[in-house]
Protein backbone atom coordinates (compact mmCIF):
# COMPACT_ATOMS: atom_id res chain seq x y z
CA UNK A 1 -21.20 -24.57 11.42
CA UNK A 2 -21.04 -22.56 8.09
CA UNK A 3 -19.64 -19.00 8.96
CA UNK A 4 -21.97 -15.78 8.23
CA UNK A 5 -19.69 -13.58 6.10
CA UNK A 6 -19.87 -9.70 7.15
CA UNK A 7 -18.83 -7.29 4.23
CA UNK A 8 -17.51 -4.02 5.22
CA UNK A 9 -16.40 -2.54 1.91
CA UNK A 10 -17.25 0.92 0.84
CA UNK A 11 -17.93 1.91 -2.92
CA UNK A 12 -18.17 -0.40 -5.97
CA UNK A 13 -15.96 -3.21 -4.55
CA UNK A 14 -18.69 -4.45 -2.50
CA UNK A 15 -20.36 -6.12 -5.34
CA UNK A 16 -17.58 -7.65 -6.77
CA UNK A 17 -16.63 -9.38 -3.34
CA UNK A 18 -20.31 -10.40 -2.98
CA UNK A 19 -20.02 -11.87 -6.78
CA UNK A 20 -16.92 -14.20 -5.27
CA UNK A 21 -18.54 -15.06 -2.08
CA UNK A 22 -22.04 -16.00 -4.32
CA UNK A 23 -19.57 -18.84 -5.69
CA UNK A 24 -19.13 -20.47 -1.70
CA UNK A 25 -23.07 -20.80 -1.81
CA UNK A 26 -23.36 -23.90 0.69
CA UNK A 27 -20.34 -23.36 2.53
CA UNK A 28 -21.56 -19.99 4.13
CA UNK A 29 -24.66 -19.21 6.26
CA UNK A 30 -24.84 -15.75 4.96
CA UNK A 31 -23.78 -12.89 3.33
CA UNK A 32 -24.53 -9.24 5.28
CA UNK A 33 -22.79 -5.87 3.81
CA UNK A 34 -22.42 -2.61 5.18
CA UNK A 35 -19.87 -0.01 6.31
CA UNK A 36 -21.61 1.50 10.18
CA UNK A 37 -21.68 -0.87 12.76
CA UNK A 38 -25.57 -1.06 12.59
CA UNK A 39 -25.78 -3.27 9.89
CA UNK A 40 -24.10 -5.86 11.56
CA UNK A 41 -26.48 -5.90 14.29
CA UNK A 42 -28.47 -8.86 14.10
CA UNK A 43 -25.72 -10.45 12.96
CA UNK A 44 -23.96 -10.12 16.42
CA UNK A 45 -26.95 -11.21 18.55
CA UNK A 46 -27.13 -14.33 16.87
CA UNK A 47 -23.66 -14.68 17.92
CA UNK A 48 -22.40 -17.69 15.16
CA UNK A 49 -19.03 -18.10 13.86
CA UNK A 50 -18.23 -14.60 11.55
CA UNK A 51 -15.81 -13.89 8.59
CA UNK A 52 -15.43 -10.18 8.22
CA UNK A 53 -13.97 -9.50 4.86
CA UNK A 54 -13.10 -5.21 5.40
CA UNK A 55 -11.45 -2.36 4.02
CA UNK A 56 -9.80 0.99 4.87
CA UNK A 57 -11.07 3.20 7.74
CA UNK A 58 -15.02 2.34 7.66
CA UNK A 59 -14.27 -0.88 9.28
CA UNK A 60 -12.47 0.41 12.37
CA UNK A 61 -15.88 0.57 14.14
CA UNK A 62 -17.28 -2.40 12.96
CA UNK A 63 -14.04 -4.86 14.36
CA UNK A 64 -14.54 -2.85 17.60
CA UNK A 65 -18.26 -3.51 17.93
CA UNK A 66 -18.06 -7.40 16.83
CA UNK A 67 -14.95 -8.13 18.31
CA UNK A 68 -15.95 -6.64 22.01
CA UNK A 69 -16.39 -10.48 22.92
CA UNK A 70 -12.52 -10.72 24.24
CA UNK A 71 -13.50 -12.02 27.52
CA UNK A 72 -14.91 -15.31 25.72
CA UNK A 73 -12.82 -18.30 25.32
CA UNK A 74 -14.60 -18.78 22.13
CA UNK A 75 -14.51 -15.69 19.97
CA UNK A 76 -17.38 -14.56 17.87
CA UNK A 77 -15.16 -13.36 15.19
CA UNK A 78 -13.18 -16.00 13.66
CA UNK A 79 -11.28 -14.16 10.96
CA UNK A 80 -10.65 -10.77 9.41
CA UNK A 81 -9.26 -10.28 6.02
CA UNK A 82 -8.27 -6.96 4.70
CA UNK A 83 -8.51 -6.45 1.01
CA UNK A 84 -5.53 -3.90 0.68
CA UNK A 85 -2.35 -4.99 1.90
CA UNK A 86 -1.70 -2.41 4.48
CA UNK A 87 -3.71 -2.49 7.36
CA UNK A 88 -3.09 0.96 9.46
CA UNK A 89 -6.18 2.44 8.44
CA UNK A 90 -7.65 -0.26 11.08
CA UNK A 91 -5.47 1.73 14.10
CA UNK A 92 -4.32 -2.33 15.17
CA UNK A 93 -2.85 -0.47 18.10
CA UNK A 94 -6.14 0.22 19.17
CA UNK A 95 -7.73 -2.75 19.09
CA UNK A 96 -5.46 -4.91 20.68
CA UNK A 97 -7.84 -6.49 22.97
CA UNK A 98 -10.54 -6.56 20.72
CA UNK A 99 -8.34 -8.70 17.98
CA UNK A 100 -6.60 -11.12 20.70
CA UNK A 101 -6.92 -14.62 19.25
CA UNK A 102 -8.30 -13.56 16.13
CA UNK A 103 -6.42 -14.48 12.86
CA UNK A 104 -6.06 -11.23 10.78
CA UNK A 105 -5.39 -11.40 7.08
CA UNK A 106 -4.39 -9.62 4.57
CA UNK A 107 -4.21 -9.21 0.46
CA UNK A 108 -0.19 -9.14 0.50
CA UNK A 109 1.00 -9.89 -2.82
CA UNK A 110 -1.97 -8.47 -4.99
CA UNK A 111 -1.29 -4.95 -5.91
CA UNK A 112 2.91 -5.44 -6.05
CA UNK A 113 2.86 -5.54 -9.95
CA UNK A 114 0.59 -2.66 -10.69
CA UNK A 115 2.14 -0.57 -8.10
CA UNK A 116 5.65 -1.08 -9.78
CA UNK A 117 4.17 -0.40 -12.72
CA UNK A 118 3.08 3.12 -11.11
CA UNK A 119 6.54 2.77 -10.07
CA UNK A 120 7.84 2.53 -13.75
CA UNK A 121 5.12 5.00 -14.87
CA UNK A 122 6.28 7.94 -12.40
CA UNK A 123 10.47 7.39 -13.49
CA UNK A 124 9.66 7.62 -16.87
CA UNK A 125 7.33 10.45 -16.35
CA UNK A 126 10.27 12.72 -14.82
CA UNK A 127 12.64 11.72 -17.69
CA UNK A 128 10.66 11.49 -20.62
CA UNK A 129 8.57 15.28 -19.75
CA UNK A 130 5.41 13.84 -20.90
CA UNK A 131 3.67 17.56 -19.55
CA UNK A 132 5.94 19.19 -21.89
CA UNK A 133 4.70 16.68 -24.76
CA UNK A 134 1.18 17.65 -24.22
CA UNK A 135 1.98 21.20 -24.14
CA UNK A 136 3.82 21.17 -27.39
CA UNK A 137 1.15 19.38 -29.19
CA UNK A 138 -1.61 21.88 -27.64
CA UNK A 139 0.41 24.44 -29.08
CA UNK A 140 1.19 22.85 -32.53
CA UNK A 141 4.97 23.59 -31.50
CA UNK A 142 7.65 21.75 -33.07
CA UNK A 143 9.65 21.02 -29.92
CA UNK A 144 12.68 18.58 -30.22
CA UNK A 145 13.95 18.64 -26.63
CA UNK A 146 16.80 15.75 -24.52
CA UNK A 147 15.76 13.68 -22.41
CA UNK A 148 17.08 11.27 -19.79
CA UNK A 149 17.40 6.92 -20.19
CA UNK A 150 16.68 5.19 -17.44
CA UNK A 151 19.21 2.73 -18.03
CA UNK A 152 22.40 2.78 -15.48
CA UNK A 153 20.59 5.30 -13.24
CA UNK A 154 20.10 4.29 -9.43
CA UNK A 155 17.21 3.24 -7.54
CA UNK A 156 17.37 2.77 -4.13
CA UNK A 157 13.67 1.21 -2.69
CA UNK A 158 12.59 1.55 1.40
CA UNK A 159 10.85 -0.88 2.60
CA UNK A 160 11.70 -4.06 0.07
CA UNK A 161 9.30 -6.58 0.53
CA UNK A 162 6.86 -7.80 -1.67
CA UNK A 163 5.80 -4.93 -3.20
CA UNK A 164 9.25 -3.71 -3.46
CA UNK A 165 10.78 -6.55 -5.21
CA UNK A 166 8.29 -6.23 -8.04
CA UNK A 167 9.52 -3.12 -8.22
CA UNK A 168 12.92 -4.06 -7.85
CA UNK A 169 12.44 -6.68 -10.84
CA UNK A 170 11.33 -3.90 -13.45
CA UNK A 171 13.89 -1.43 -13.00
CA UNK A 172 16.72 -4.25 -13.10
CA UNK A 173 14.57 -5.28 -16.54
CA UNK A 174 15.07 -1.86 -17.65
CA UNK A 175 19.05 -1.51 -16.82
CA UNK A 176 18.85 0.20 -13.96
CA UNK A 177 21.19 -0.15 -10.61
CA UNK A 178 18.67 -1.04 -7.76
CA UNK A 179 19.63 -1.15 -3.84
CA UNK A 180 16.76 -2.78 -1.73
CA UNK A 181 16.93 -1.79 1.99
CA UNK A 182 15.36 -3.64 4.49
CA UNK A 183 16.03 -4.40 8.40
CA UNK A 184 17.44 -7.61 7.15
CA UNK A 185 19.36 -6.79 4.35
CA UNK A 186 22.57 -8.77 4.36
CA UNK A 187 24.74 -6.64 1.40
CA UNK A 188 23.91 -9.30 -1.15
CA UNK A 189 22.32 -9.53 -4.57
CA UNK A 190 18.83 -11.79 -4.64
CA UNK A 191 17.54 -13.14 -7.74
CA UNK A 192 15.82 -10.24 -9.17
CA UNK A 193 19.64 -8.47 -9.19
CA UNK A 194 18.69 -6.13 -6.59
CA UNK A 195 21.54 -5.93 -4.01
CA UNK A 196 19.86 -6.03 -0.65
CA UNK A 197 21.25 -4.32 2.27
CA UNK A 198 20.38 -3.15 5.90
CA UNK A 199 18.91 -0.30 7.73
CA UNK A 200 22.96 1.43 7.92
CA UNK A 201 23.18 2.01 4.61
CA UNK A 202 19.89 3.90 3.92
CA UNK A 203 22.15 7.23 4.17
CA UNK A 204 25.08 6.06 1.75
CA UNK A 205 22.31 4.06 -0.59
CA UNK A 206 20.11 7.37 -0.79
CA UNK A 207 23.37 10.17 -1.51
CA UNK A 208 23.56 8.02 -4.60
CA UNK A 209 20.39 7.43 -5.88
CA UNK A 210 18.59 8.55 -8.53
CA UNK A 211 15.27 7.34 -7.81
CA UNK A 212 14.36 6.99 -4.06
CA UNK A 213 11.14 4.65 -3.82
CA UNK A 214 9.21 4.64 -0.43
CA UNK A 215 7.04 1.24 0.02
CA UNK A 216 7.08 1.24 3.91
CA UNK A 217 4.26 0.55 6.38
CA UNK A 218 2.15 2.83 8.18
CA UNK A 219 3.15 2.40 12.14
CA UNK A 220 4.20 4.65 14.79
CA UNK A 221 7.78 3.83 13.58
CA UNK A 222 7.44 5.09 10.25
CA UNK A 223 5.30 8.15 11.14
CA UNK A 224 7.41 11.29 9.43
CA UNK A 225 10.32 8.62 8.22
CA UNK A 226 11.07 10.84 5.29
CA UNK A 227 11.59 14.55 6.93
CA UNK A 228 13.95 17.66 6.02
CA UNK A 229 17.25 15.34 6.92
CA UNK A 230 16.51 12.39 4.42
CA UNK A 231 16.07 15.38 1.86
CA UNK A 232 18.86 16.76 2.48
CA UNK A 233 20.52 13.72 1.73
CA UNK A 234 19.48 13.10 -1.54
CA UNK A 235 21.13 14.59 -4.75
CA UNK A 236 19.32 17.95 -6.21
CA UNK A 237 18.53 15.66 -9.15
CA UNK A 238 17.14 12.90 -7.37
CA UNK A 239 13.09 12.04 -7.43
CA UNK A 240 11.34 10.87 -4.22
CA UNK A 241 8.52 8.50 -5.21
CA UNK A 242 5.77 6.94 -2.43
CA UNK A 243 4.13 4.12 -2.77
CA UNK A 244 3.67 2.98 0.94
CA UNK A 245 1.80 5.18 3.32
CA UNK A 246 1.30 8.82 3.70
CA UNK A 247 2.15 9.07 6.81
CA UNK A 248 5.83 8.34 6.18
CA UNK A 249 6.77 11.66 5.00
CA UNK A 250 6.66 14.83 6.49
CA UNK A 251 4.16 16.88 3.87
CA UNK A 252 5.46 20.30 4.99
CA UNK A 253 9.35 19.00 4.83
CA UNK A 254 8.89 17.89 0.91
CA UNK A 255 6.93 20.71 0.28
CA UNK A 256 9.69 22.83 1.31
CA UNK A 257 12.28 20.25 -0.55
CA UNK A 258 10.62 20.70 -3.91
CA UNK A 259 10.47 24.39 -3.79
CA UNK A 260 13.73 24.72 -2.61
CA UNK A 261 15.06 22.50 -5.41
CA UNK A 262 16.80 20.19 -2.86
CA UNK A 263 15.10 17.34 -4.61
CA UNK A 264 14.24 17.76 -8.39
CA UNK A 265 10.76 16.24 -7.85
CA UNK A 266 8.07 13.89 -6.41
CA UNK A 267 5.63 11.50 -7.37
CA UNK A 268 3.15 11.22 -4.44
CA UNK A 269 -0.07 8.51 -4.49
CA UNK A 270 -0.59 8.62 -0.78
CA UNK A 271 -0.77 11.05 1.53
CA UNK A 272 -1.31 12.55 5.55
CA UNK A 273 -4.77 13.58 4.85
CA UNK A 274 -7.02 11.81 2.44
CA UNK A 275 -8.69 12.82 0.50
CA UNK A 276 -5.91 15.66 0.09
CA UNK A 277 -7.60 19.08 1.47
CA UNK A 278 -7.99 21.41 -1.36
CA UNK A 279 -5.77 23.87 -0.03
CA UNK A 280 -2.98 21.81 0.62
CA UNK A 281 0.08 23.43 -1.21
CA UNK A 282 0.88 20.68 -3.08
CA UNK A 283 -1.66 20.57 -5.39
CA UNK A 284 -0.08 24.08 -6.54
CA UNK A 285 3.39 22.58 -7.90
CA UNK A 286 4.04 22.15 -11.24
CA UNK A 287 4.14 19.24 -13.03
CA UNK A 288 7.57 19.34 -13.33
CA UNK A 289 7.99 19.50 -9.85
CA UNK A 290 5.40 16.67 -8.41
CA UNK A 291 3.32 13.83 -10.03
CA UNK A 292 0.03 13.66 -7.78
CA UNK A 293 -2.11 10.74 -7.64
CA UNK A 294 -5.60 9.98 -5.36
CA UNK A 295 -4.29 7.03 -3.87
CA UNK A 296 -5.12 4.99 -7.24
CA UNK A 297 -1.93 3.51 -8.23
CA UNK A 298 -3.41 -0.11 -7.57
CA UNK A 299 -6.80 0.66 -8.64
CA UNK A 300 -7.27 -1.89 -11.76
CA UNK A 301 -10.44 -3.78 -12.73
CA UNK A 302 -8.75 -7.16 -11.69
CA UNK A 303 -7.14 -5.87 -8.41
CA UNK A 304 -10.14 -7.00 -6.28
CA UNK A 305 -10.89 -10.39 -8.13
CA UNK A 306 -7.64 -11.19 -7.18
CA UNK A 307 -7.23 -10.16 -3.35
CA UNK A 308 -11.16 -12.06 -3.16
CA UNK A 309 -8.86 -15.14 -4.77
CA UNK A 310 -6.86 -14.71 -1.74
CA UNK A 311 -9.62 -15.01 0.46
CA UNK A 312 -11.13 -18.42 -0.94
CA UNK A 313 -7.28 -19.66 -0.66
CA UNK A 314 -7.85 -18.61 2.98
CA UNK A 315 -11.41 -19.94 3.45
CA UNK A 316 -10.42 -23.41 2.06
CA UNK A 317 -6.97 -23.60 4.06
CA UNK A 318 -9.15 -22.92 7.24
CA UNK A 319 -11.57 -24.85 6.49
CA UNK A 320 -9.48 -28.32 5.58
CA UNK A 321 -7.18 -27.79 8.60
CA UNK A 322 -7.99 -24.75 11.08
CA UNK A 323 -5.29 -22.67 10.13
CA UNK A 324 -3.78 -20.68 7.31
CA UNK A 325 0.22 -20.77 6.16
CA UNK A 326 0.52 -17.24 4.84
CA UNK A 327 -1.00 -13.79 4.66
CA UNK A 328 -1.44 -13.43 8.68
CA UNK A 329 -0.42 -10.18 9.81
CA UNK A 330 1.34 -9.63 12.73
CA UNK A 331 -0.23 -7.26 15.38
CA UNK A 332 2.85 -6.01 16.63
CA UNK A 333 4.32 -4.82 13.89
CA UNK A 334 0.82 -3.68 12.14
CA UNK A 335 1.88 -5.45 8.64
């Protein structure tokens, strides 16, 4: 039986997925979008084989309601694929029951070239003083200043998989030093140059660096990874940049870290709270001091045409022989 696709995707990406799913006309029983569990409705009474494609928070509710079928050998639900690539806004750890023996996808892969392009974007922002540019210019000030090359400074990256070896690959382009860690680093160098090492030498890799690049999950054992002691740890020069999840640093700790000058600055895309509260203190640093971004490093025009490329791979691959070879995320990690 053809699978009814359920679409819960908030803002202008809805229409875009539905454009891609338009193109498996024959090979789906329907299409139904919406982002409260309400518009699924009739959907779940007529109980047939459903593809949720979802994103972010909205969809929390929406798993929960369709998914409450777990005491049923044959599950209404037959596949969830996230568009982003990480997957805590869903709280997994919540819906353990709910998602047990249903294959849960994601978009890994997608957004790792733009976001080390942010990556690229936000080192060459702190050398190169592009505020002071403007402000010279505004001022019709002649205003020769130094500034520093990228080339043969250090770059360690948290959390090097996917995203971080795109990363990884630029900065080695560019002349830099780059240390991946990850908890199965092994001290040597892979093919993009980057020498990979292990959880124990986060401390040594970080005293070092230049650049500090967070790319790590959002699970209860990254919650606060980067706090007043990792800080402390890096050189006053050095420049904290997150990628991964807000959750991973301590807000208050780099706030404190940035005014103190313990780190010279920040370039933050993610954060605790989002959208950031309007009195949060950060948005009252200087540019010098902290690069701030709504989340939108990976927001391109192509970035969703390609993840919805990831689901047809997924779709076919299911379809020809009941099970898919990559992009499954494991629910015990949550990524």
């Amino acid at each position: 039986m053809a699978p009814t696709i359920c679409v819960c995707v908030g803002g202008d990406h809805c229409a875009v997925v539905c454009d891609v799913l338009k193109k498996l006309e024959g090979r789906i029983s329907a299409i139904v979008c919406g982002t409260d569990v309400s518009c699924f409705a009739s959907v779940k009474a007529d109980n047939d084989g459903i593809f949720m494609i979802v994103s972010e928070s909205c969809a929390h509710a929406v798993i929960k309601d369709l998914c409450d079928d777990y005491d049923k050998e044959e599950r209404r639900v037959k596949l969830i694929y996230s568009l982003t690539a990480g997957v805590d806004a869903y709280k997994l750890s919540e819906l353990k029951q709910e998602l047990s023996g249903i294959l849960f996808c994601n978009s890994q892969g997608c957004c790792s070239n733009i976001l080390a392009e942010y990556v690229v974007f936000s080192m060459l922002y702190f050398n190169r003083l592009p505020w002071r540019l403007v402000t010279s210019k505004n001022e019709r000030k002649w205003d020769p200043f130094s500034s520093i090359e990228l080339s043969g400074q250090k770059v360690v990256i948290i959390g090097y998989g996917d995203i971080g070896e795109a990363c990884g690959a630029k900065a080695v382009a560019l002349g830099m030093q780059v240390t991946g860690i990850r908890r199965s680093g092994d001290k040597k160098t892979d093919k993009f140059g980057v020498m990979v090492r292990g959880n124990d030498a986060l401390d040594e890799s970080i005293r070092e660096a230049d650049f500090v690049v967070s790319v790590l999950p959002g699970t209860e054992h990254t919650r606060h990874f980067f706090g007043k002691a990792l800080f402390a740890k890096m050189k006053p020069s050095a420049v904290f940049i997150n990628i991964g999840r807000g959750m991973s640093v301590c807000e208050a700790d780099i706030i404190e870290a940035l005014k103190r000058g313990t780190i010279r600055a920040a370039a933050l895309d993610v954060f605790e709270v989002e959208p950031l509260p309007k009195d949060s203190p950060l948005w009252e640093l200087p540019d010098s001091k902290l690069l701030l971004t709504a989340h939108s490093a990976n927001l391109t025009g192509d970035v969703v045409k390609r993840t919805m490329k990831v689901f047809t791979d997924i779709f076919d691959e299911l379809s020809a022989h009941g099970t898919v070879s990559a992009h499954t995320v494991c629910m015990d990690k949550g990524y």
